[in-house]
C-alpha atoms as a PDB file:
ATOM      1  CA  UNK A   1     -17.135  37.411 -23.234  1.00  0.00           C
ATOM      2  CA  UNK A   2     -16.493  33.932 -22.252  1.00  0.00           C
ATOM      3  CA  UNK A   3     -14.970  33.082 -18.997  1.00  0.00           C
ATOM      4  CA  UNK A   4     -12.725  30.070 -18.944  1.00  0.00           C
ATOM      5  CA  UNK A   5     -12.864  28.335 -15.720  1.00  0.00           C
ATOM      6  CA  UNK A   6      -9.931  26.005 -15.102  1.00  0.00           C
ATOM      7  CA  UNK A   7     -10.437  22.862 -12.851  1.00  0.00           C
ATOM      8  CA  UNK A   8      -7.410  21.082 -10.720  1.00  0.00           C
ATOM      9  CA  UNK A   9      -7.671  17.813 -10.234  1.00  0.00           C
ATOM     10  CA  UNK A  10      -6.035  16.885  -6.755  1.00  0.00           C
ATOM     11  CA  UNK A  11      -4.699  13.226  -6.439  1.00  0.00           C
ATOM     12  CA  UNK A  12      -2.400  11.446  -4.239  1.00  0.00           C
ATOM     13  CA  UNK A  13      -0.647   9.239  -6.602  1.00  0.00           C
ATOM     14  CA  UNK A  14       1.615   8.177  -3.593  1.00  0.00           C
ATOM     15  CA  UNK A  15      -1.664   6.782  -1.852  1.00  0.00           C
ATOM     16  CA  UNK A  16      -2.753   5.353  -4.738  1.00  0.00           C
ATOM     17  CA  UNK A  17       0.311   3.444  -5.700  1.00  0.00           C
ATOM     18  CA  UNK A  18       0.379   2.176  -1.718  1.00  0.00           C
ATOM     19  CA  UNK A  19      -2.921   0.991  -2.163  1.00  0.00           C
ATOM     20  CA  UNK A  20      -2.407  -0.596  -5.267  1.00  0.00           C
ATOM     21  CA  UNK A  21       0.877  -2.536  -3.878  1.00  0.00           C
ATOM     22  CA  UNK A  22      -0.820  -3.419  -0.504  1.00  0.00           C
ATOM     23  CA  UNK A  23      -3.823  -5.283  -2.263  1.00  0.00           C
ATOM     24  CA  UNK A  24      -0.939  -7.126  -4.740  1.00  0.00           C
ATOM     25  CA  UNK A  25       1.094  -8.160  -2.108  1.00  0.00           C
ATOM     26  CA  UNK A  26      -1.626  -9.058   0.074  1.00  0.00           C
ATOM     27  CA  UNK A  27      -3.144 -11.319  -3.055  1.00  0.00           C
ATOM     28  CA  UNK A  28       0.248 -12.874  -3.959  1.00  0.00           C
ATOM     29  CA  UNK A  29       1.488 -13.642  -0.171  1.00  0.00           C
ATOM     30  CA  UNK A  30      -0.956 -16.101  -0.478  1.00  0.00           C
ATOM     31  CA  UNK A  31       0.566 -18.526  -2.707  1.00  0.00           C
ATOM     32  CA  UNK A  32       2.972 -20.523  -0.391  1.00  0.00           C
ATOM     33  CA  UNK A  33       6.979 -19.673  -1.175  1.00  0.00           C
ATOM     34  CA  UNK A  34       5.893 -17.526  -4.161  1.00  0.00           C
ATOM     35  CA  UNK A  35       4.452 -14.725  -1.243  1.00  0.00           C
ATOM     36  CA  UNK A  36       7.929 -14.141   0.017  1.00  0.00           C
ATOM     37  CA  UNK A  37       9.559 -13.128  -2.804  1.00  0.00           C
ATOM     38  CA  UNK A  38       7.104  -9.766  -2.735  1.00  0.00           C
ATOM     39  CA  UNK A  39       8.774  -8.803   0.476  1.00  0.00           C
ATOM     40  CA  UNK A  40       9.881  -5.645  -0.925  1.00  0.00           C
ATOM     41  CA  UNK A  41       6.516  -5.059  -2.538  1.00  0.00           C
ATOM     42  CA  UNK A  42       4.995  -4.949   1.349  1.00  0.00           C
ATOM     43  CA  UNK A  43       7.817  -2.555   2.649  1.00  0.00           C
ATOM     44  CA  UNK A  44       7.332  -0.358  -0.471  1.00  0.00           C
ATOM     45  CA  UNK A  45       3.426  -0.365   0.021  1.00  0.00           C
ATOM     46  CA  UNK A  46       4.156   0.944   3.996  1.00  0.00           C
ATOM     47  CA  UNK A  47       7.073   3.321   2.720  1.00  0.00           C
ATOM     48  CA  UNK A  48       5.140   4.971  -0.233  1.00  0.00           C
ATOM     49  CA  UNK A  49       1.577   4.871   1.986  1.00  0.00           C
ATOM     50  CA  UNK A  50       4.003   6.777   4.481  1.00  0.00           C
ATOM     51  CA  UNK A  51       4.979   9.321   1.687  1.00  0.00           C
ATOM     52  CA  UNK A  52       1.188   9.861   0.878  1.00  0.00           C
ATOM     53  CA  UNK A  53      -0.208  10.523   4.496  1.00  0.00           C
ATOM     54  CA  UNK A  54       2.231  13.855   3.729  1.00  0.00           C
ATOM     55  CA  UNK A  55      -0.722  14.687   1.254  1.00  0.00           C
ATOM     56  CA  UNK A  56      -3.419  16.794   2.538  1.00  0.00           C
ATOM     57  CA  UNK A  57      -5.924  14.701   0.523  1.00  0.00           C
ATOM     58  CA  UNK A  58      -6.855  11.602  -0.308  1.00  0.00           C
ATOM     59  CA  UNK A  59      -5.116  10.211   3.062  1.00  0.00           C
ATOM     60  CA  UNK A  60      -7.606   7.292   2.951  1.00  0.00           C
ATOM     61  CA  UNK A  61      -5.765   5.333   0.629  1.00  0.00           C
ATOM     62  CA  UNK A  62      -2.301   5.828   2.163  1.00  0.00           C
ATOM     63  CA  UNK A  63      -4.160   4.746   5.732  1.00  0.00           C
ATOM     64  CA  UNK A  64      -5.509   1.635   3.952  1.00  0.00           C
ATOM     65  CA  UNK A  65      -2.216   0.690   1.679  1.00  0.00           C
ATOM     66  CA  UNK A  66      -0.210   0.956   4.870  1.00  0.00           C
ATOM     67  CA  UNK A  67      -2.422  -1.009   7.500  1.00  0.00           C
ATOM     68  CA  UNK A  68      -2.939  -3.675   4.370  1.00  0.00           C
ATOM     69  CA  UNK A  69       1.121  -3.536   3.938  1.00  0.00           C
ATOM     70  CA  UNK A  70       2.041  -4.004   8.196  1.00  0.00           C
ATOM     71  CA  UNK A  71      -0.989  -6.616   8.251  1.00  0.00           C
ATOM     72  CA  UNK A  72       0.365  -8.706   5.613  1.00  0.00           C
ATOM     73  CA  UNK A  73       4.341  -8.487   6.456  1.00  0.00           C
ATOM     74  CA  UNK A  74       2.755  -9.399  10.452  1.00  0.00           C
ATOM     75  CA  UNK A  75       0.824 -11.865   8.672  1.00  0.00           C
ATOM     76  CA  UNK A  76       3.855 -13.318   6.759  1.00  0.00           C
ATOM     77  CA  UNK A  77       6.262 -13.565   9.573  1.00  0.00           C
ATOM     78  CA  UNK A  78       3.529 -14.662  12.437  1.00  0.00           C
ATOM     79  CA  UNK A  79       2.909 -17.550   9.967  1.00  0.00           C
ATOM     80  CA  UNK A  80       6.615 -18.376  10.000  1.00  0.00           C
ATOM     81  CA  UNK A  81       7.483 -18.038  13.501  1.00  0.00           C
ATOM     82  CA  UNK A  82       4.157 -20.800  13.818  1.00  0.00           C
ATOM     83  CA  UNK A  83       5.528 -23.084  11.504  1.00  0.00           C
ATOM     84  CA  UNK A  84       9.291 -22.968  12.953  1.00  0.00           C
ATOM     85  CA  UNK A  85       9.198 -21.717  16.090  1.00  0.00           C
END
């Protein structure tokens, strides 16, 4: 007989999709004026890397797509309180 030997794949899509939003953000934040209309794409990135960390794998990504997320939005608005403050 022939054993069948089934094989779960564990993933933290939450961390992933953090990640993924963190790095886009980050990229597009860039580009003066255009980088503040992805303010919700930074507080989603920390909100969703939040959700991940709830994973018991994979946390990495949810660690990086949240310190990405805070570094940009501190980024944003240190960069604005310079220029007008």
């Amino acid at each position: 007989m022939s054993e069948v030997i089934a094989v779960e794949q564990r993933s933290n899509t939450a961390a992933v999709v953090s990640i993924s939003l963190a790095i886009l953000g980050f990229v597009f934040s860039l580009i003066p004026l255009f980088g503040w209309l992805l303010l919700p794409v930074w507080i989603l990135a920390i909100v969703i890397g939040i959700i991940g960390l709830f994973k018991q794998y994979n946390r990495g990504f949810a660690i990086f797509g949240i310190g990405i997320g805070l570094f940009t939005f501190i980024y944003k608005f240190s960069f604005l309180q310079a220029l007008f403050g």
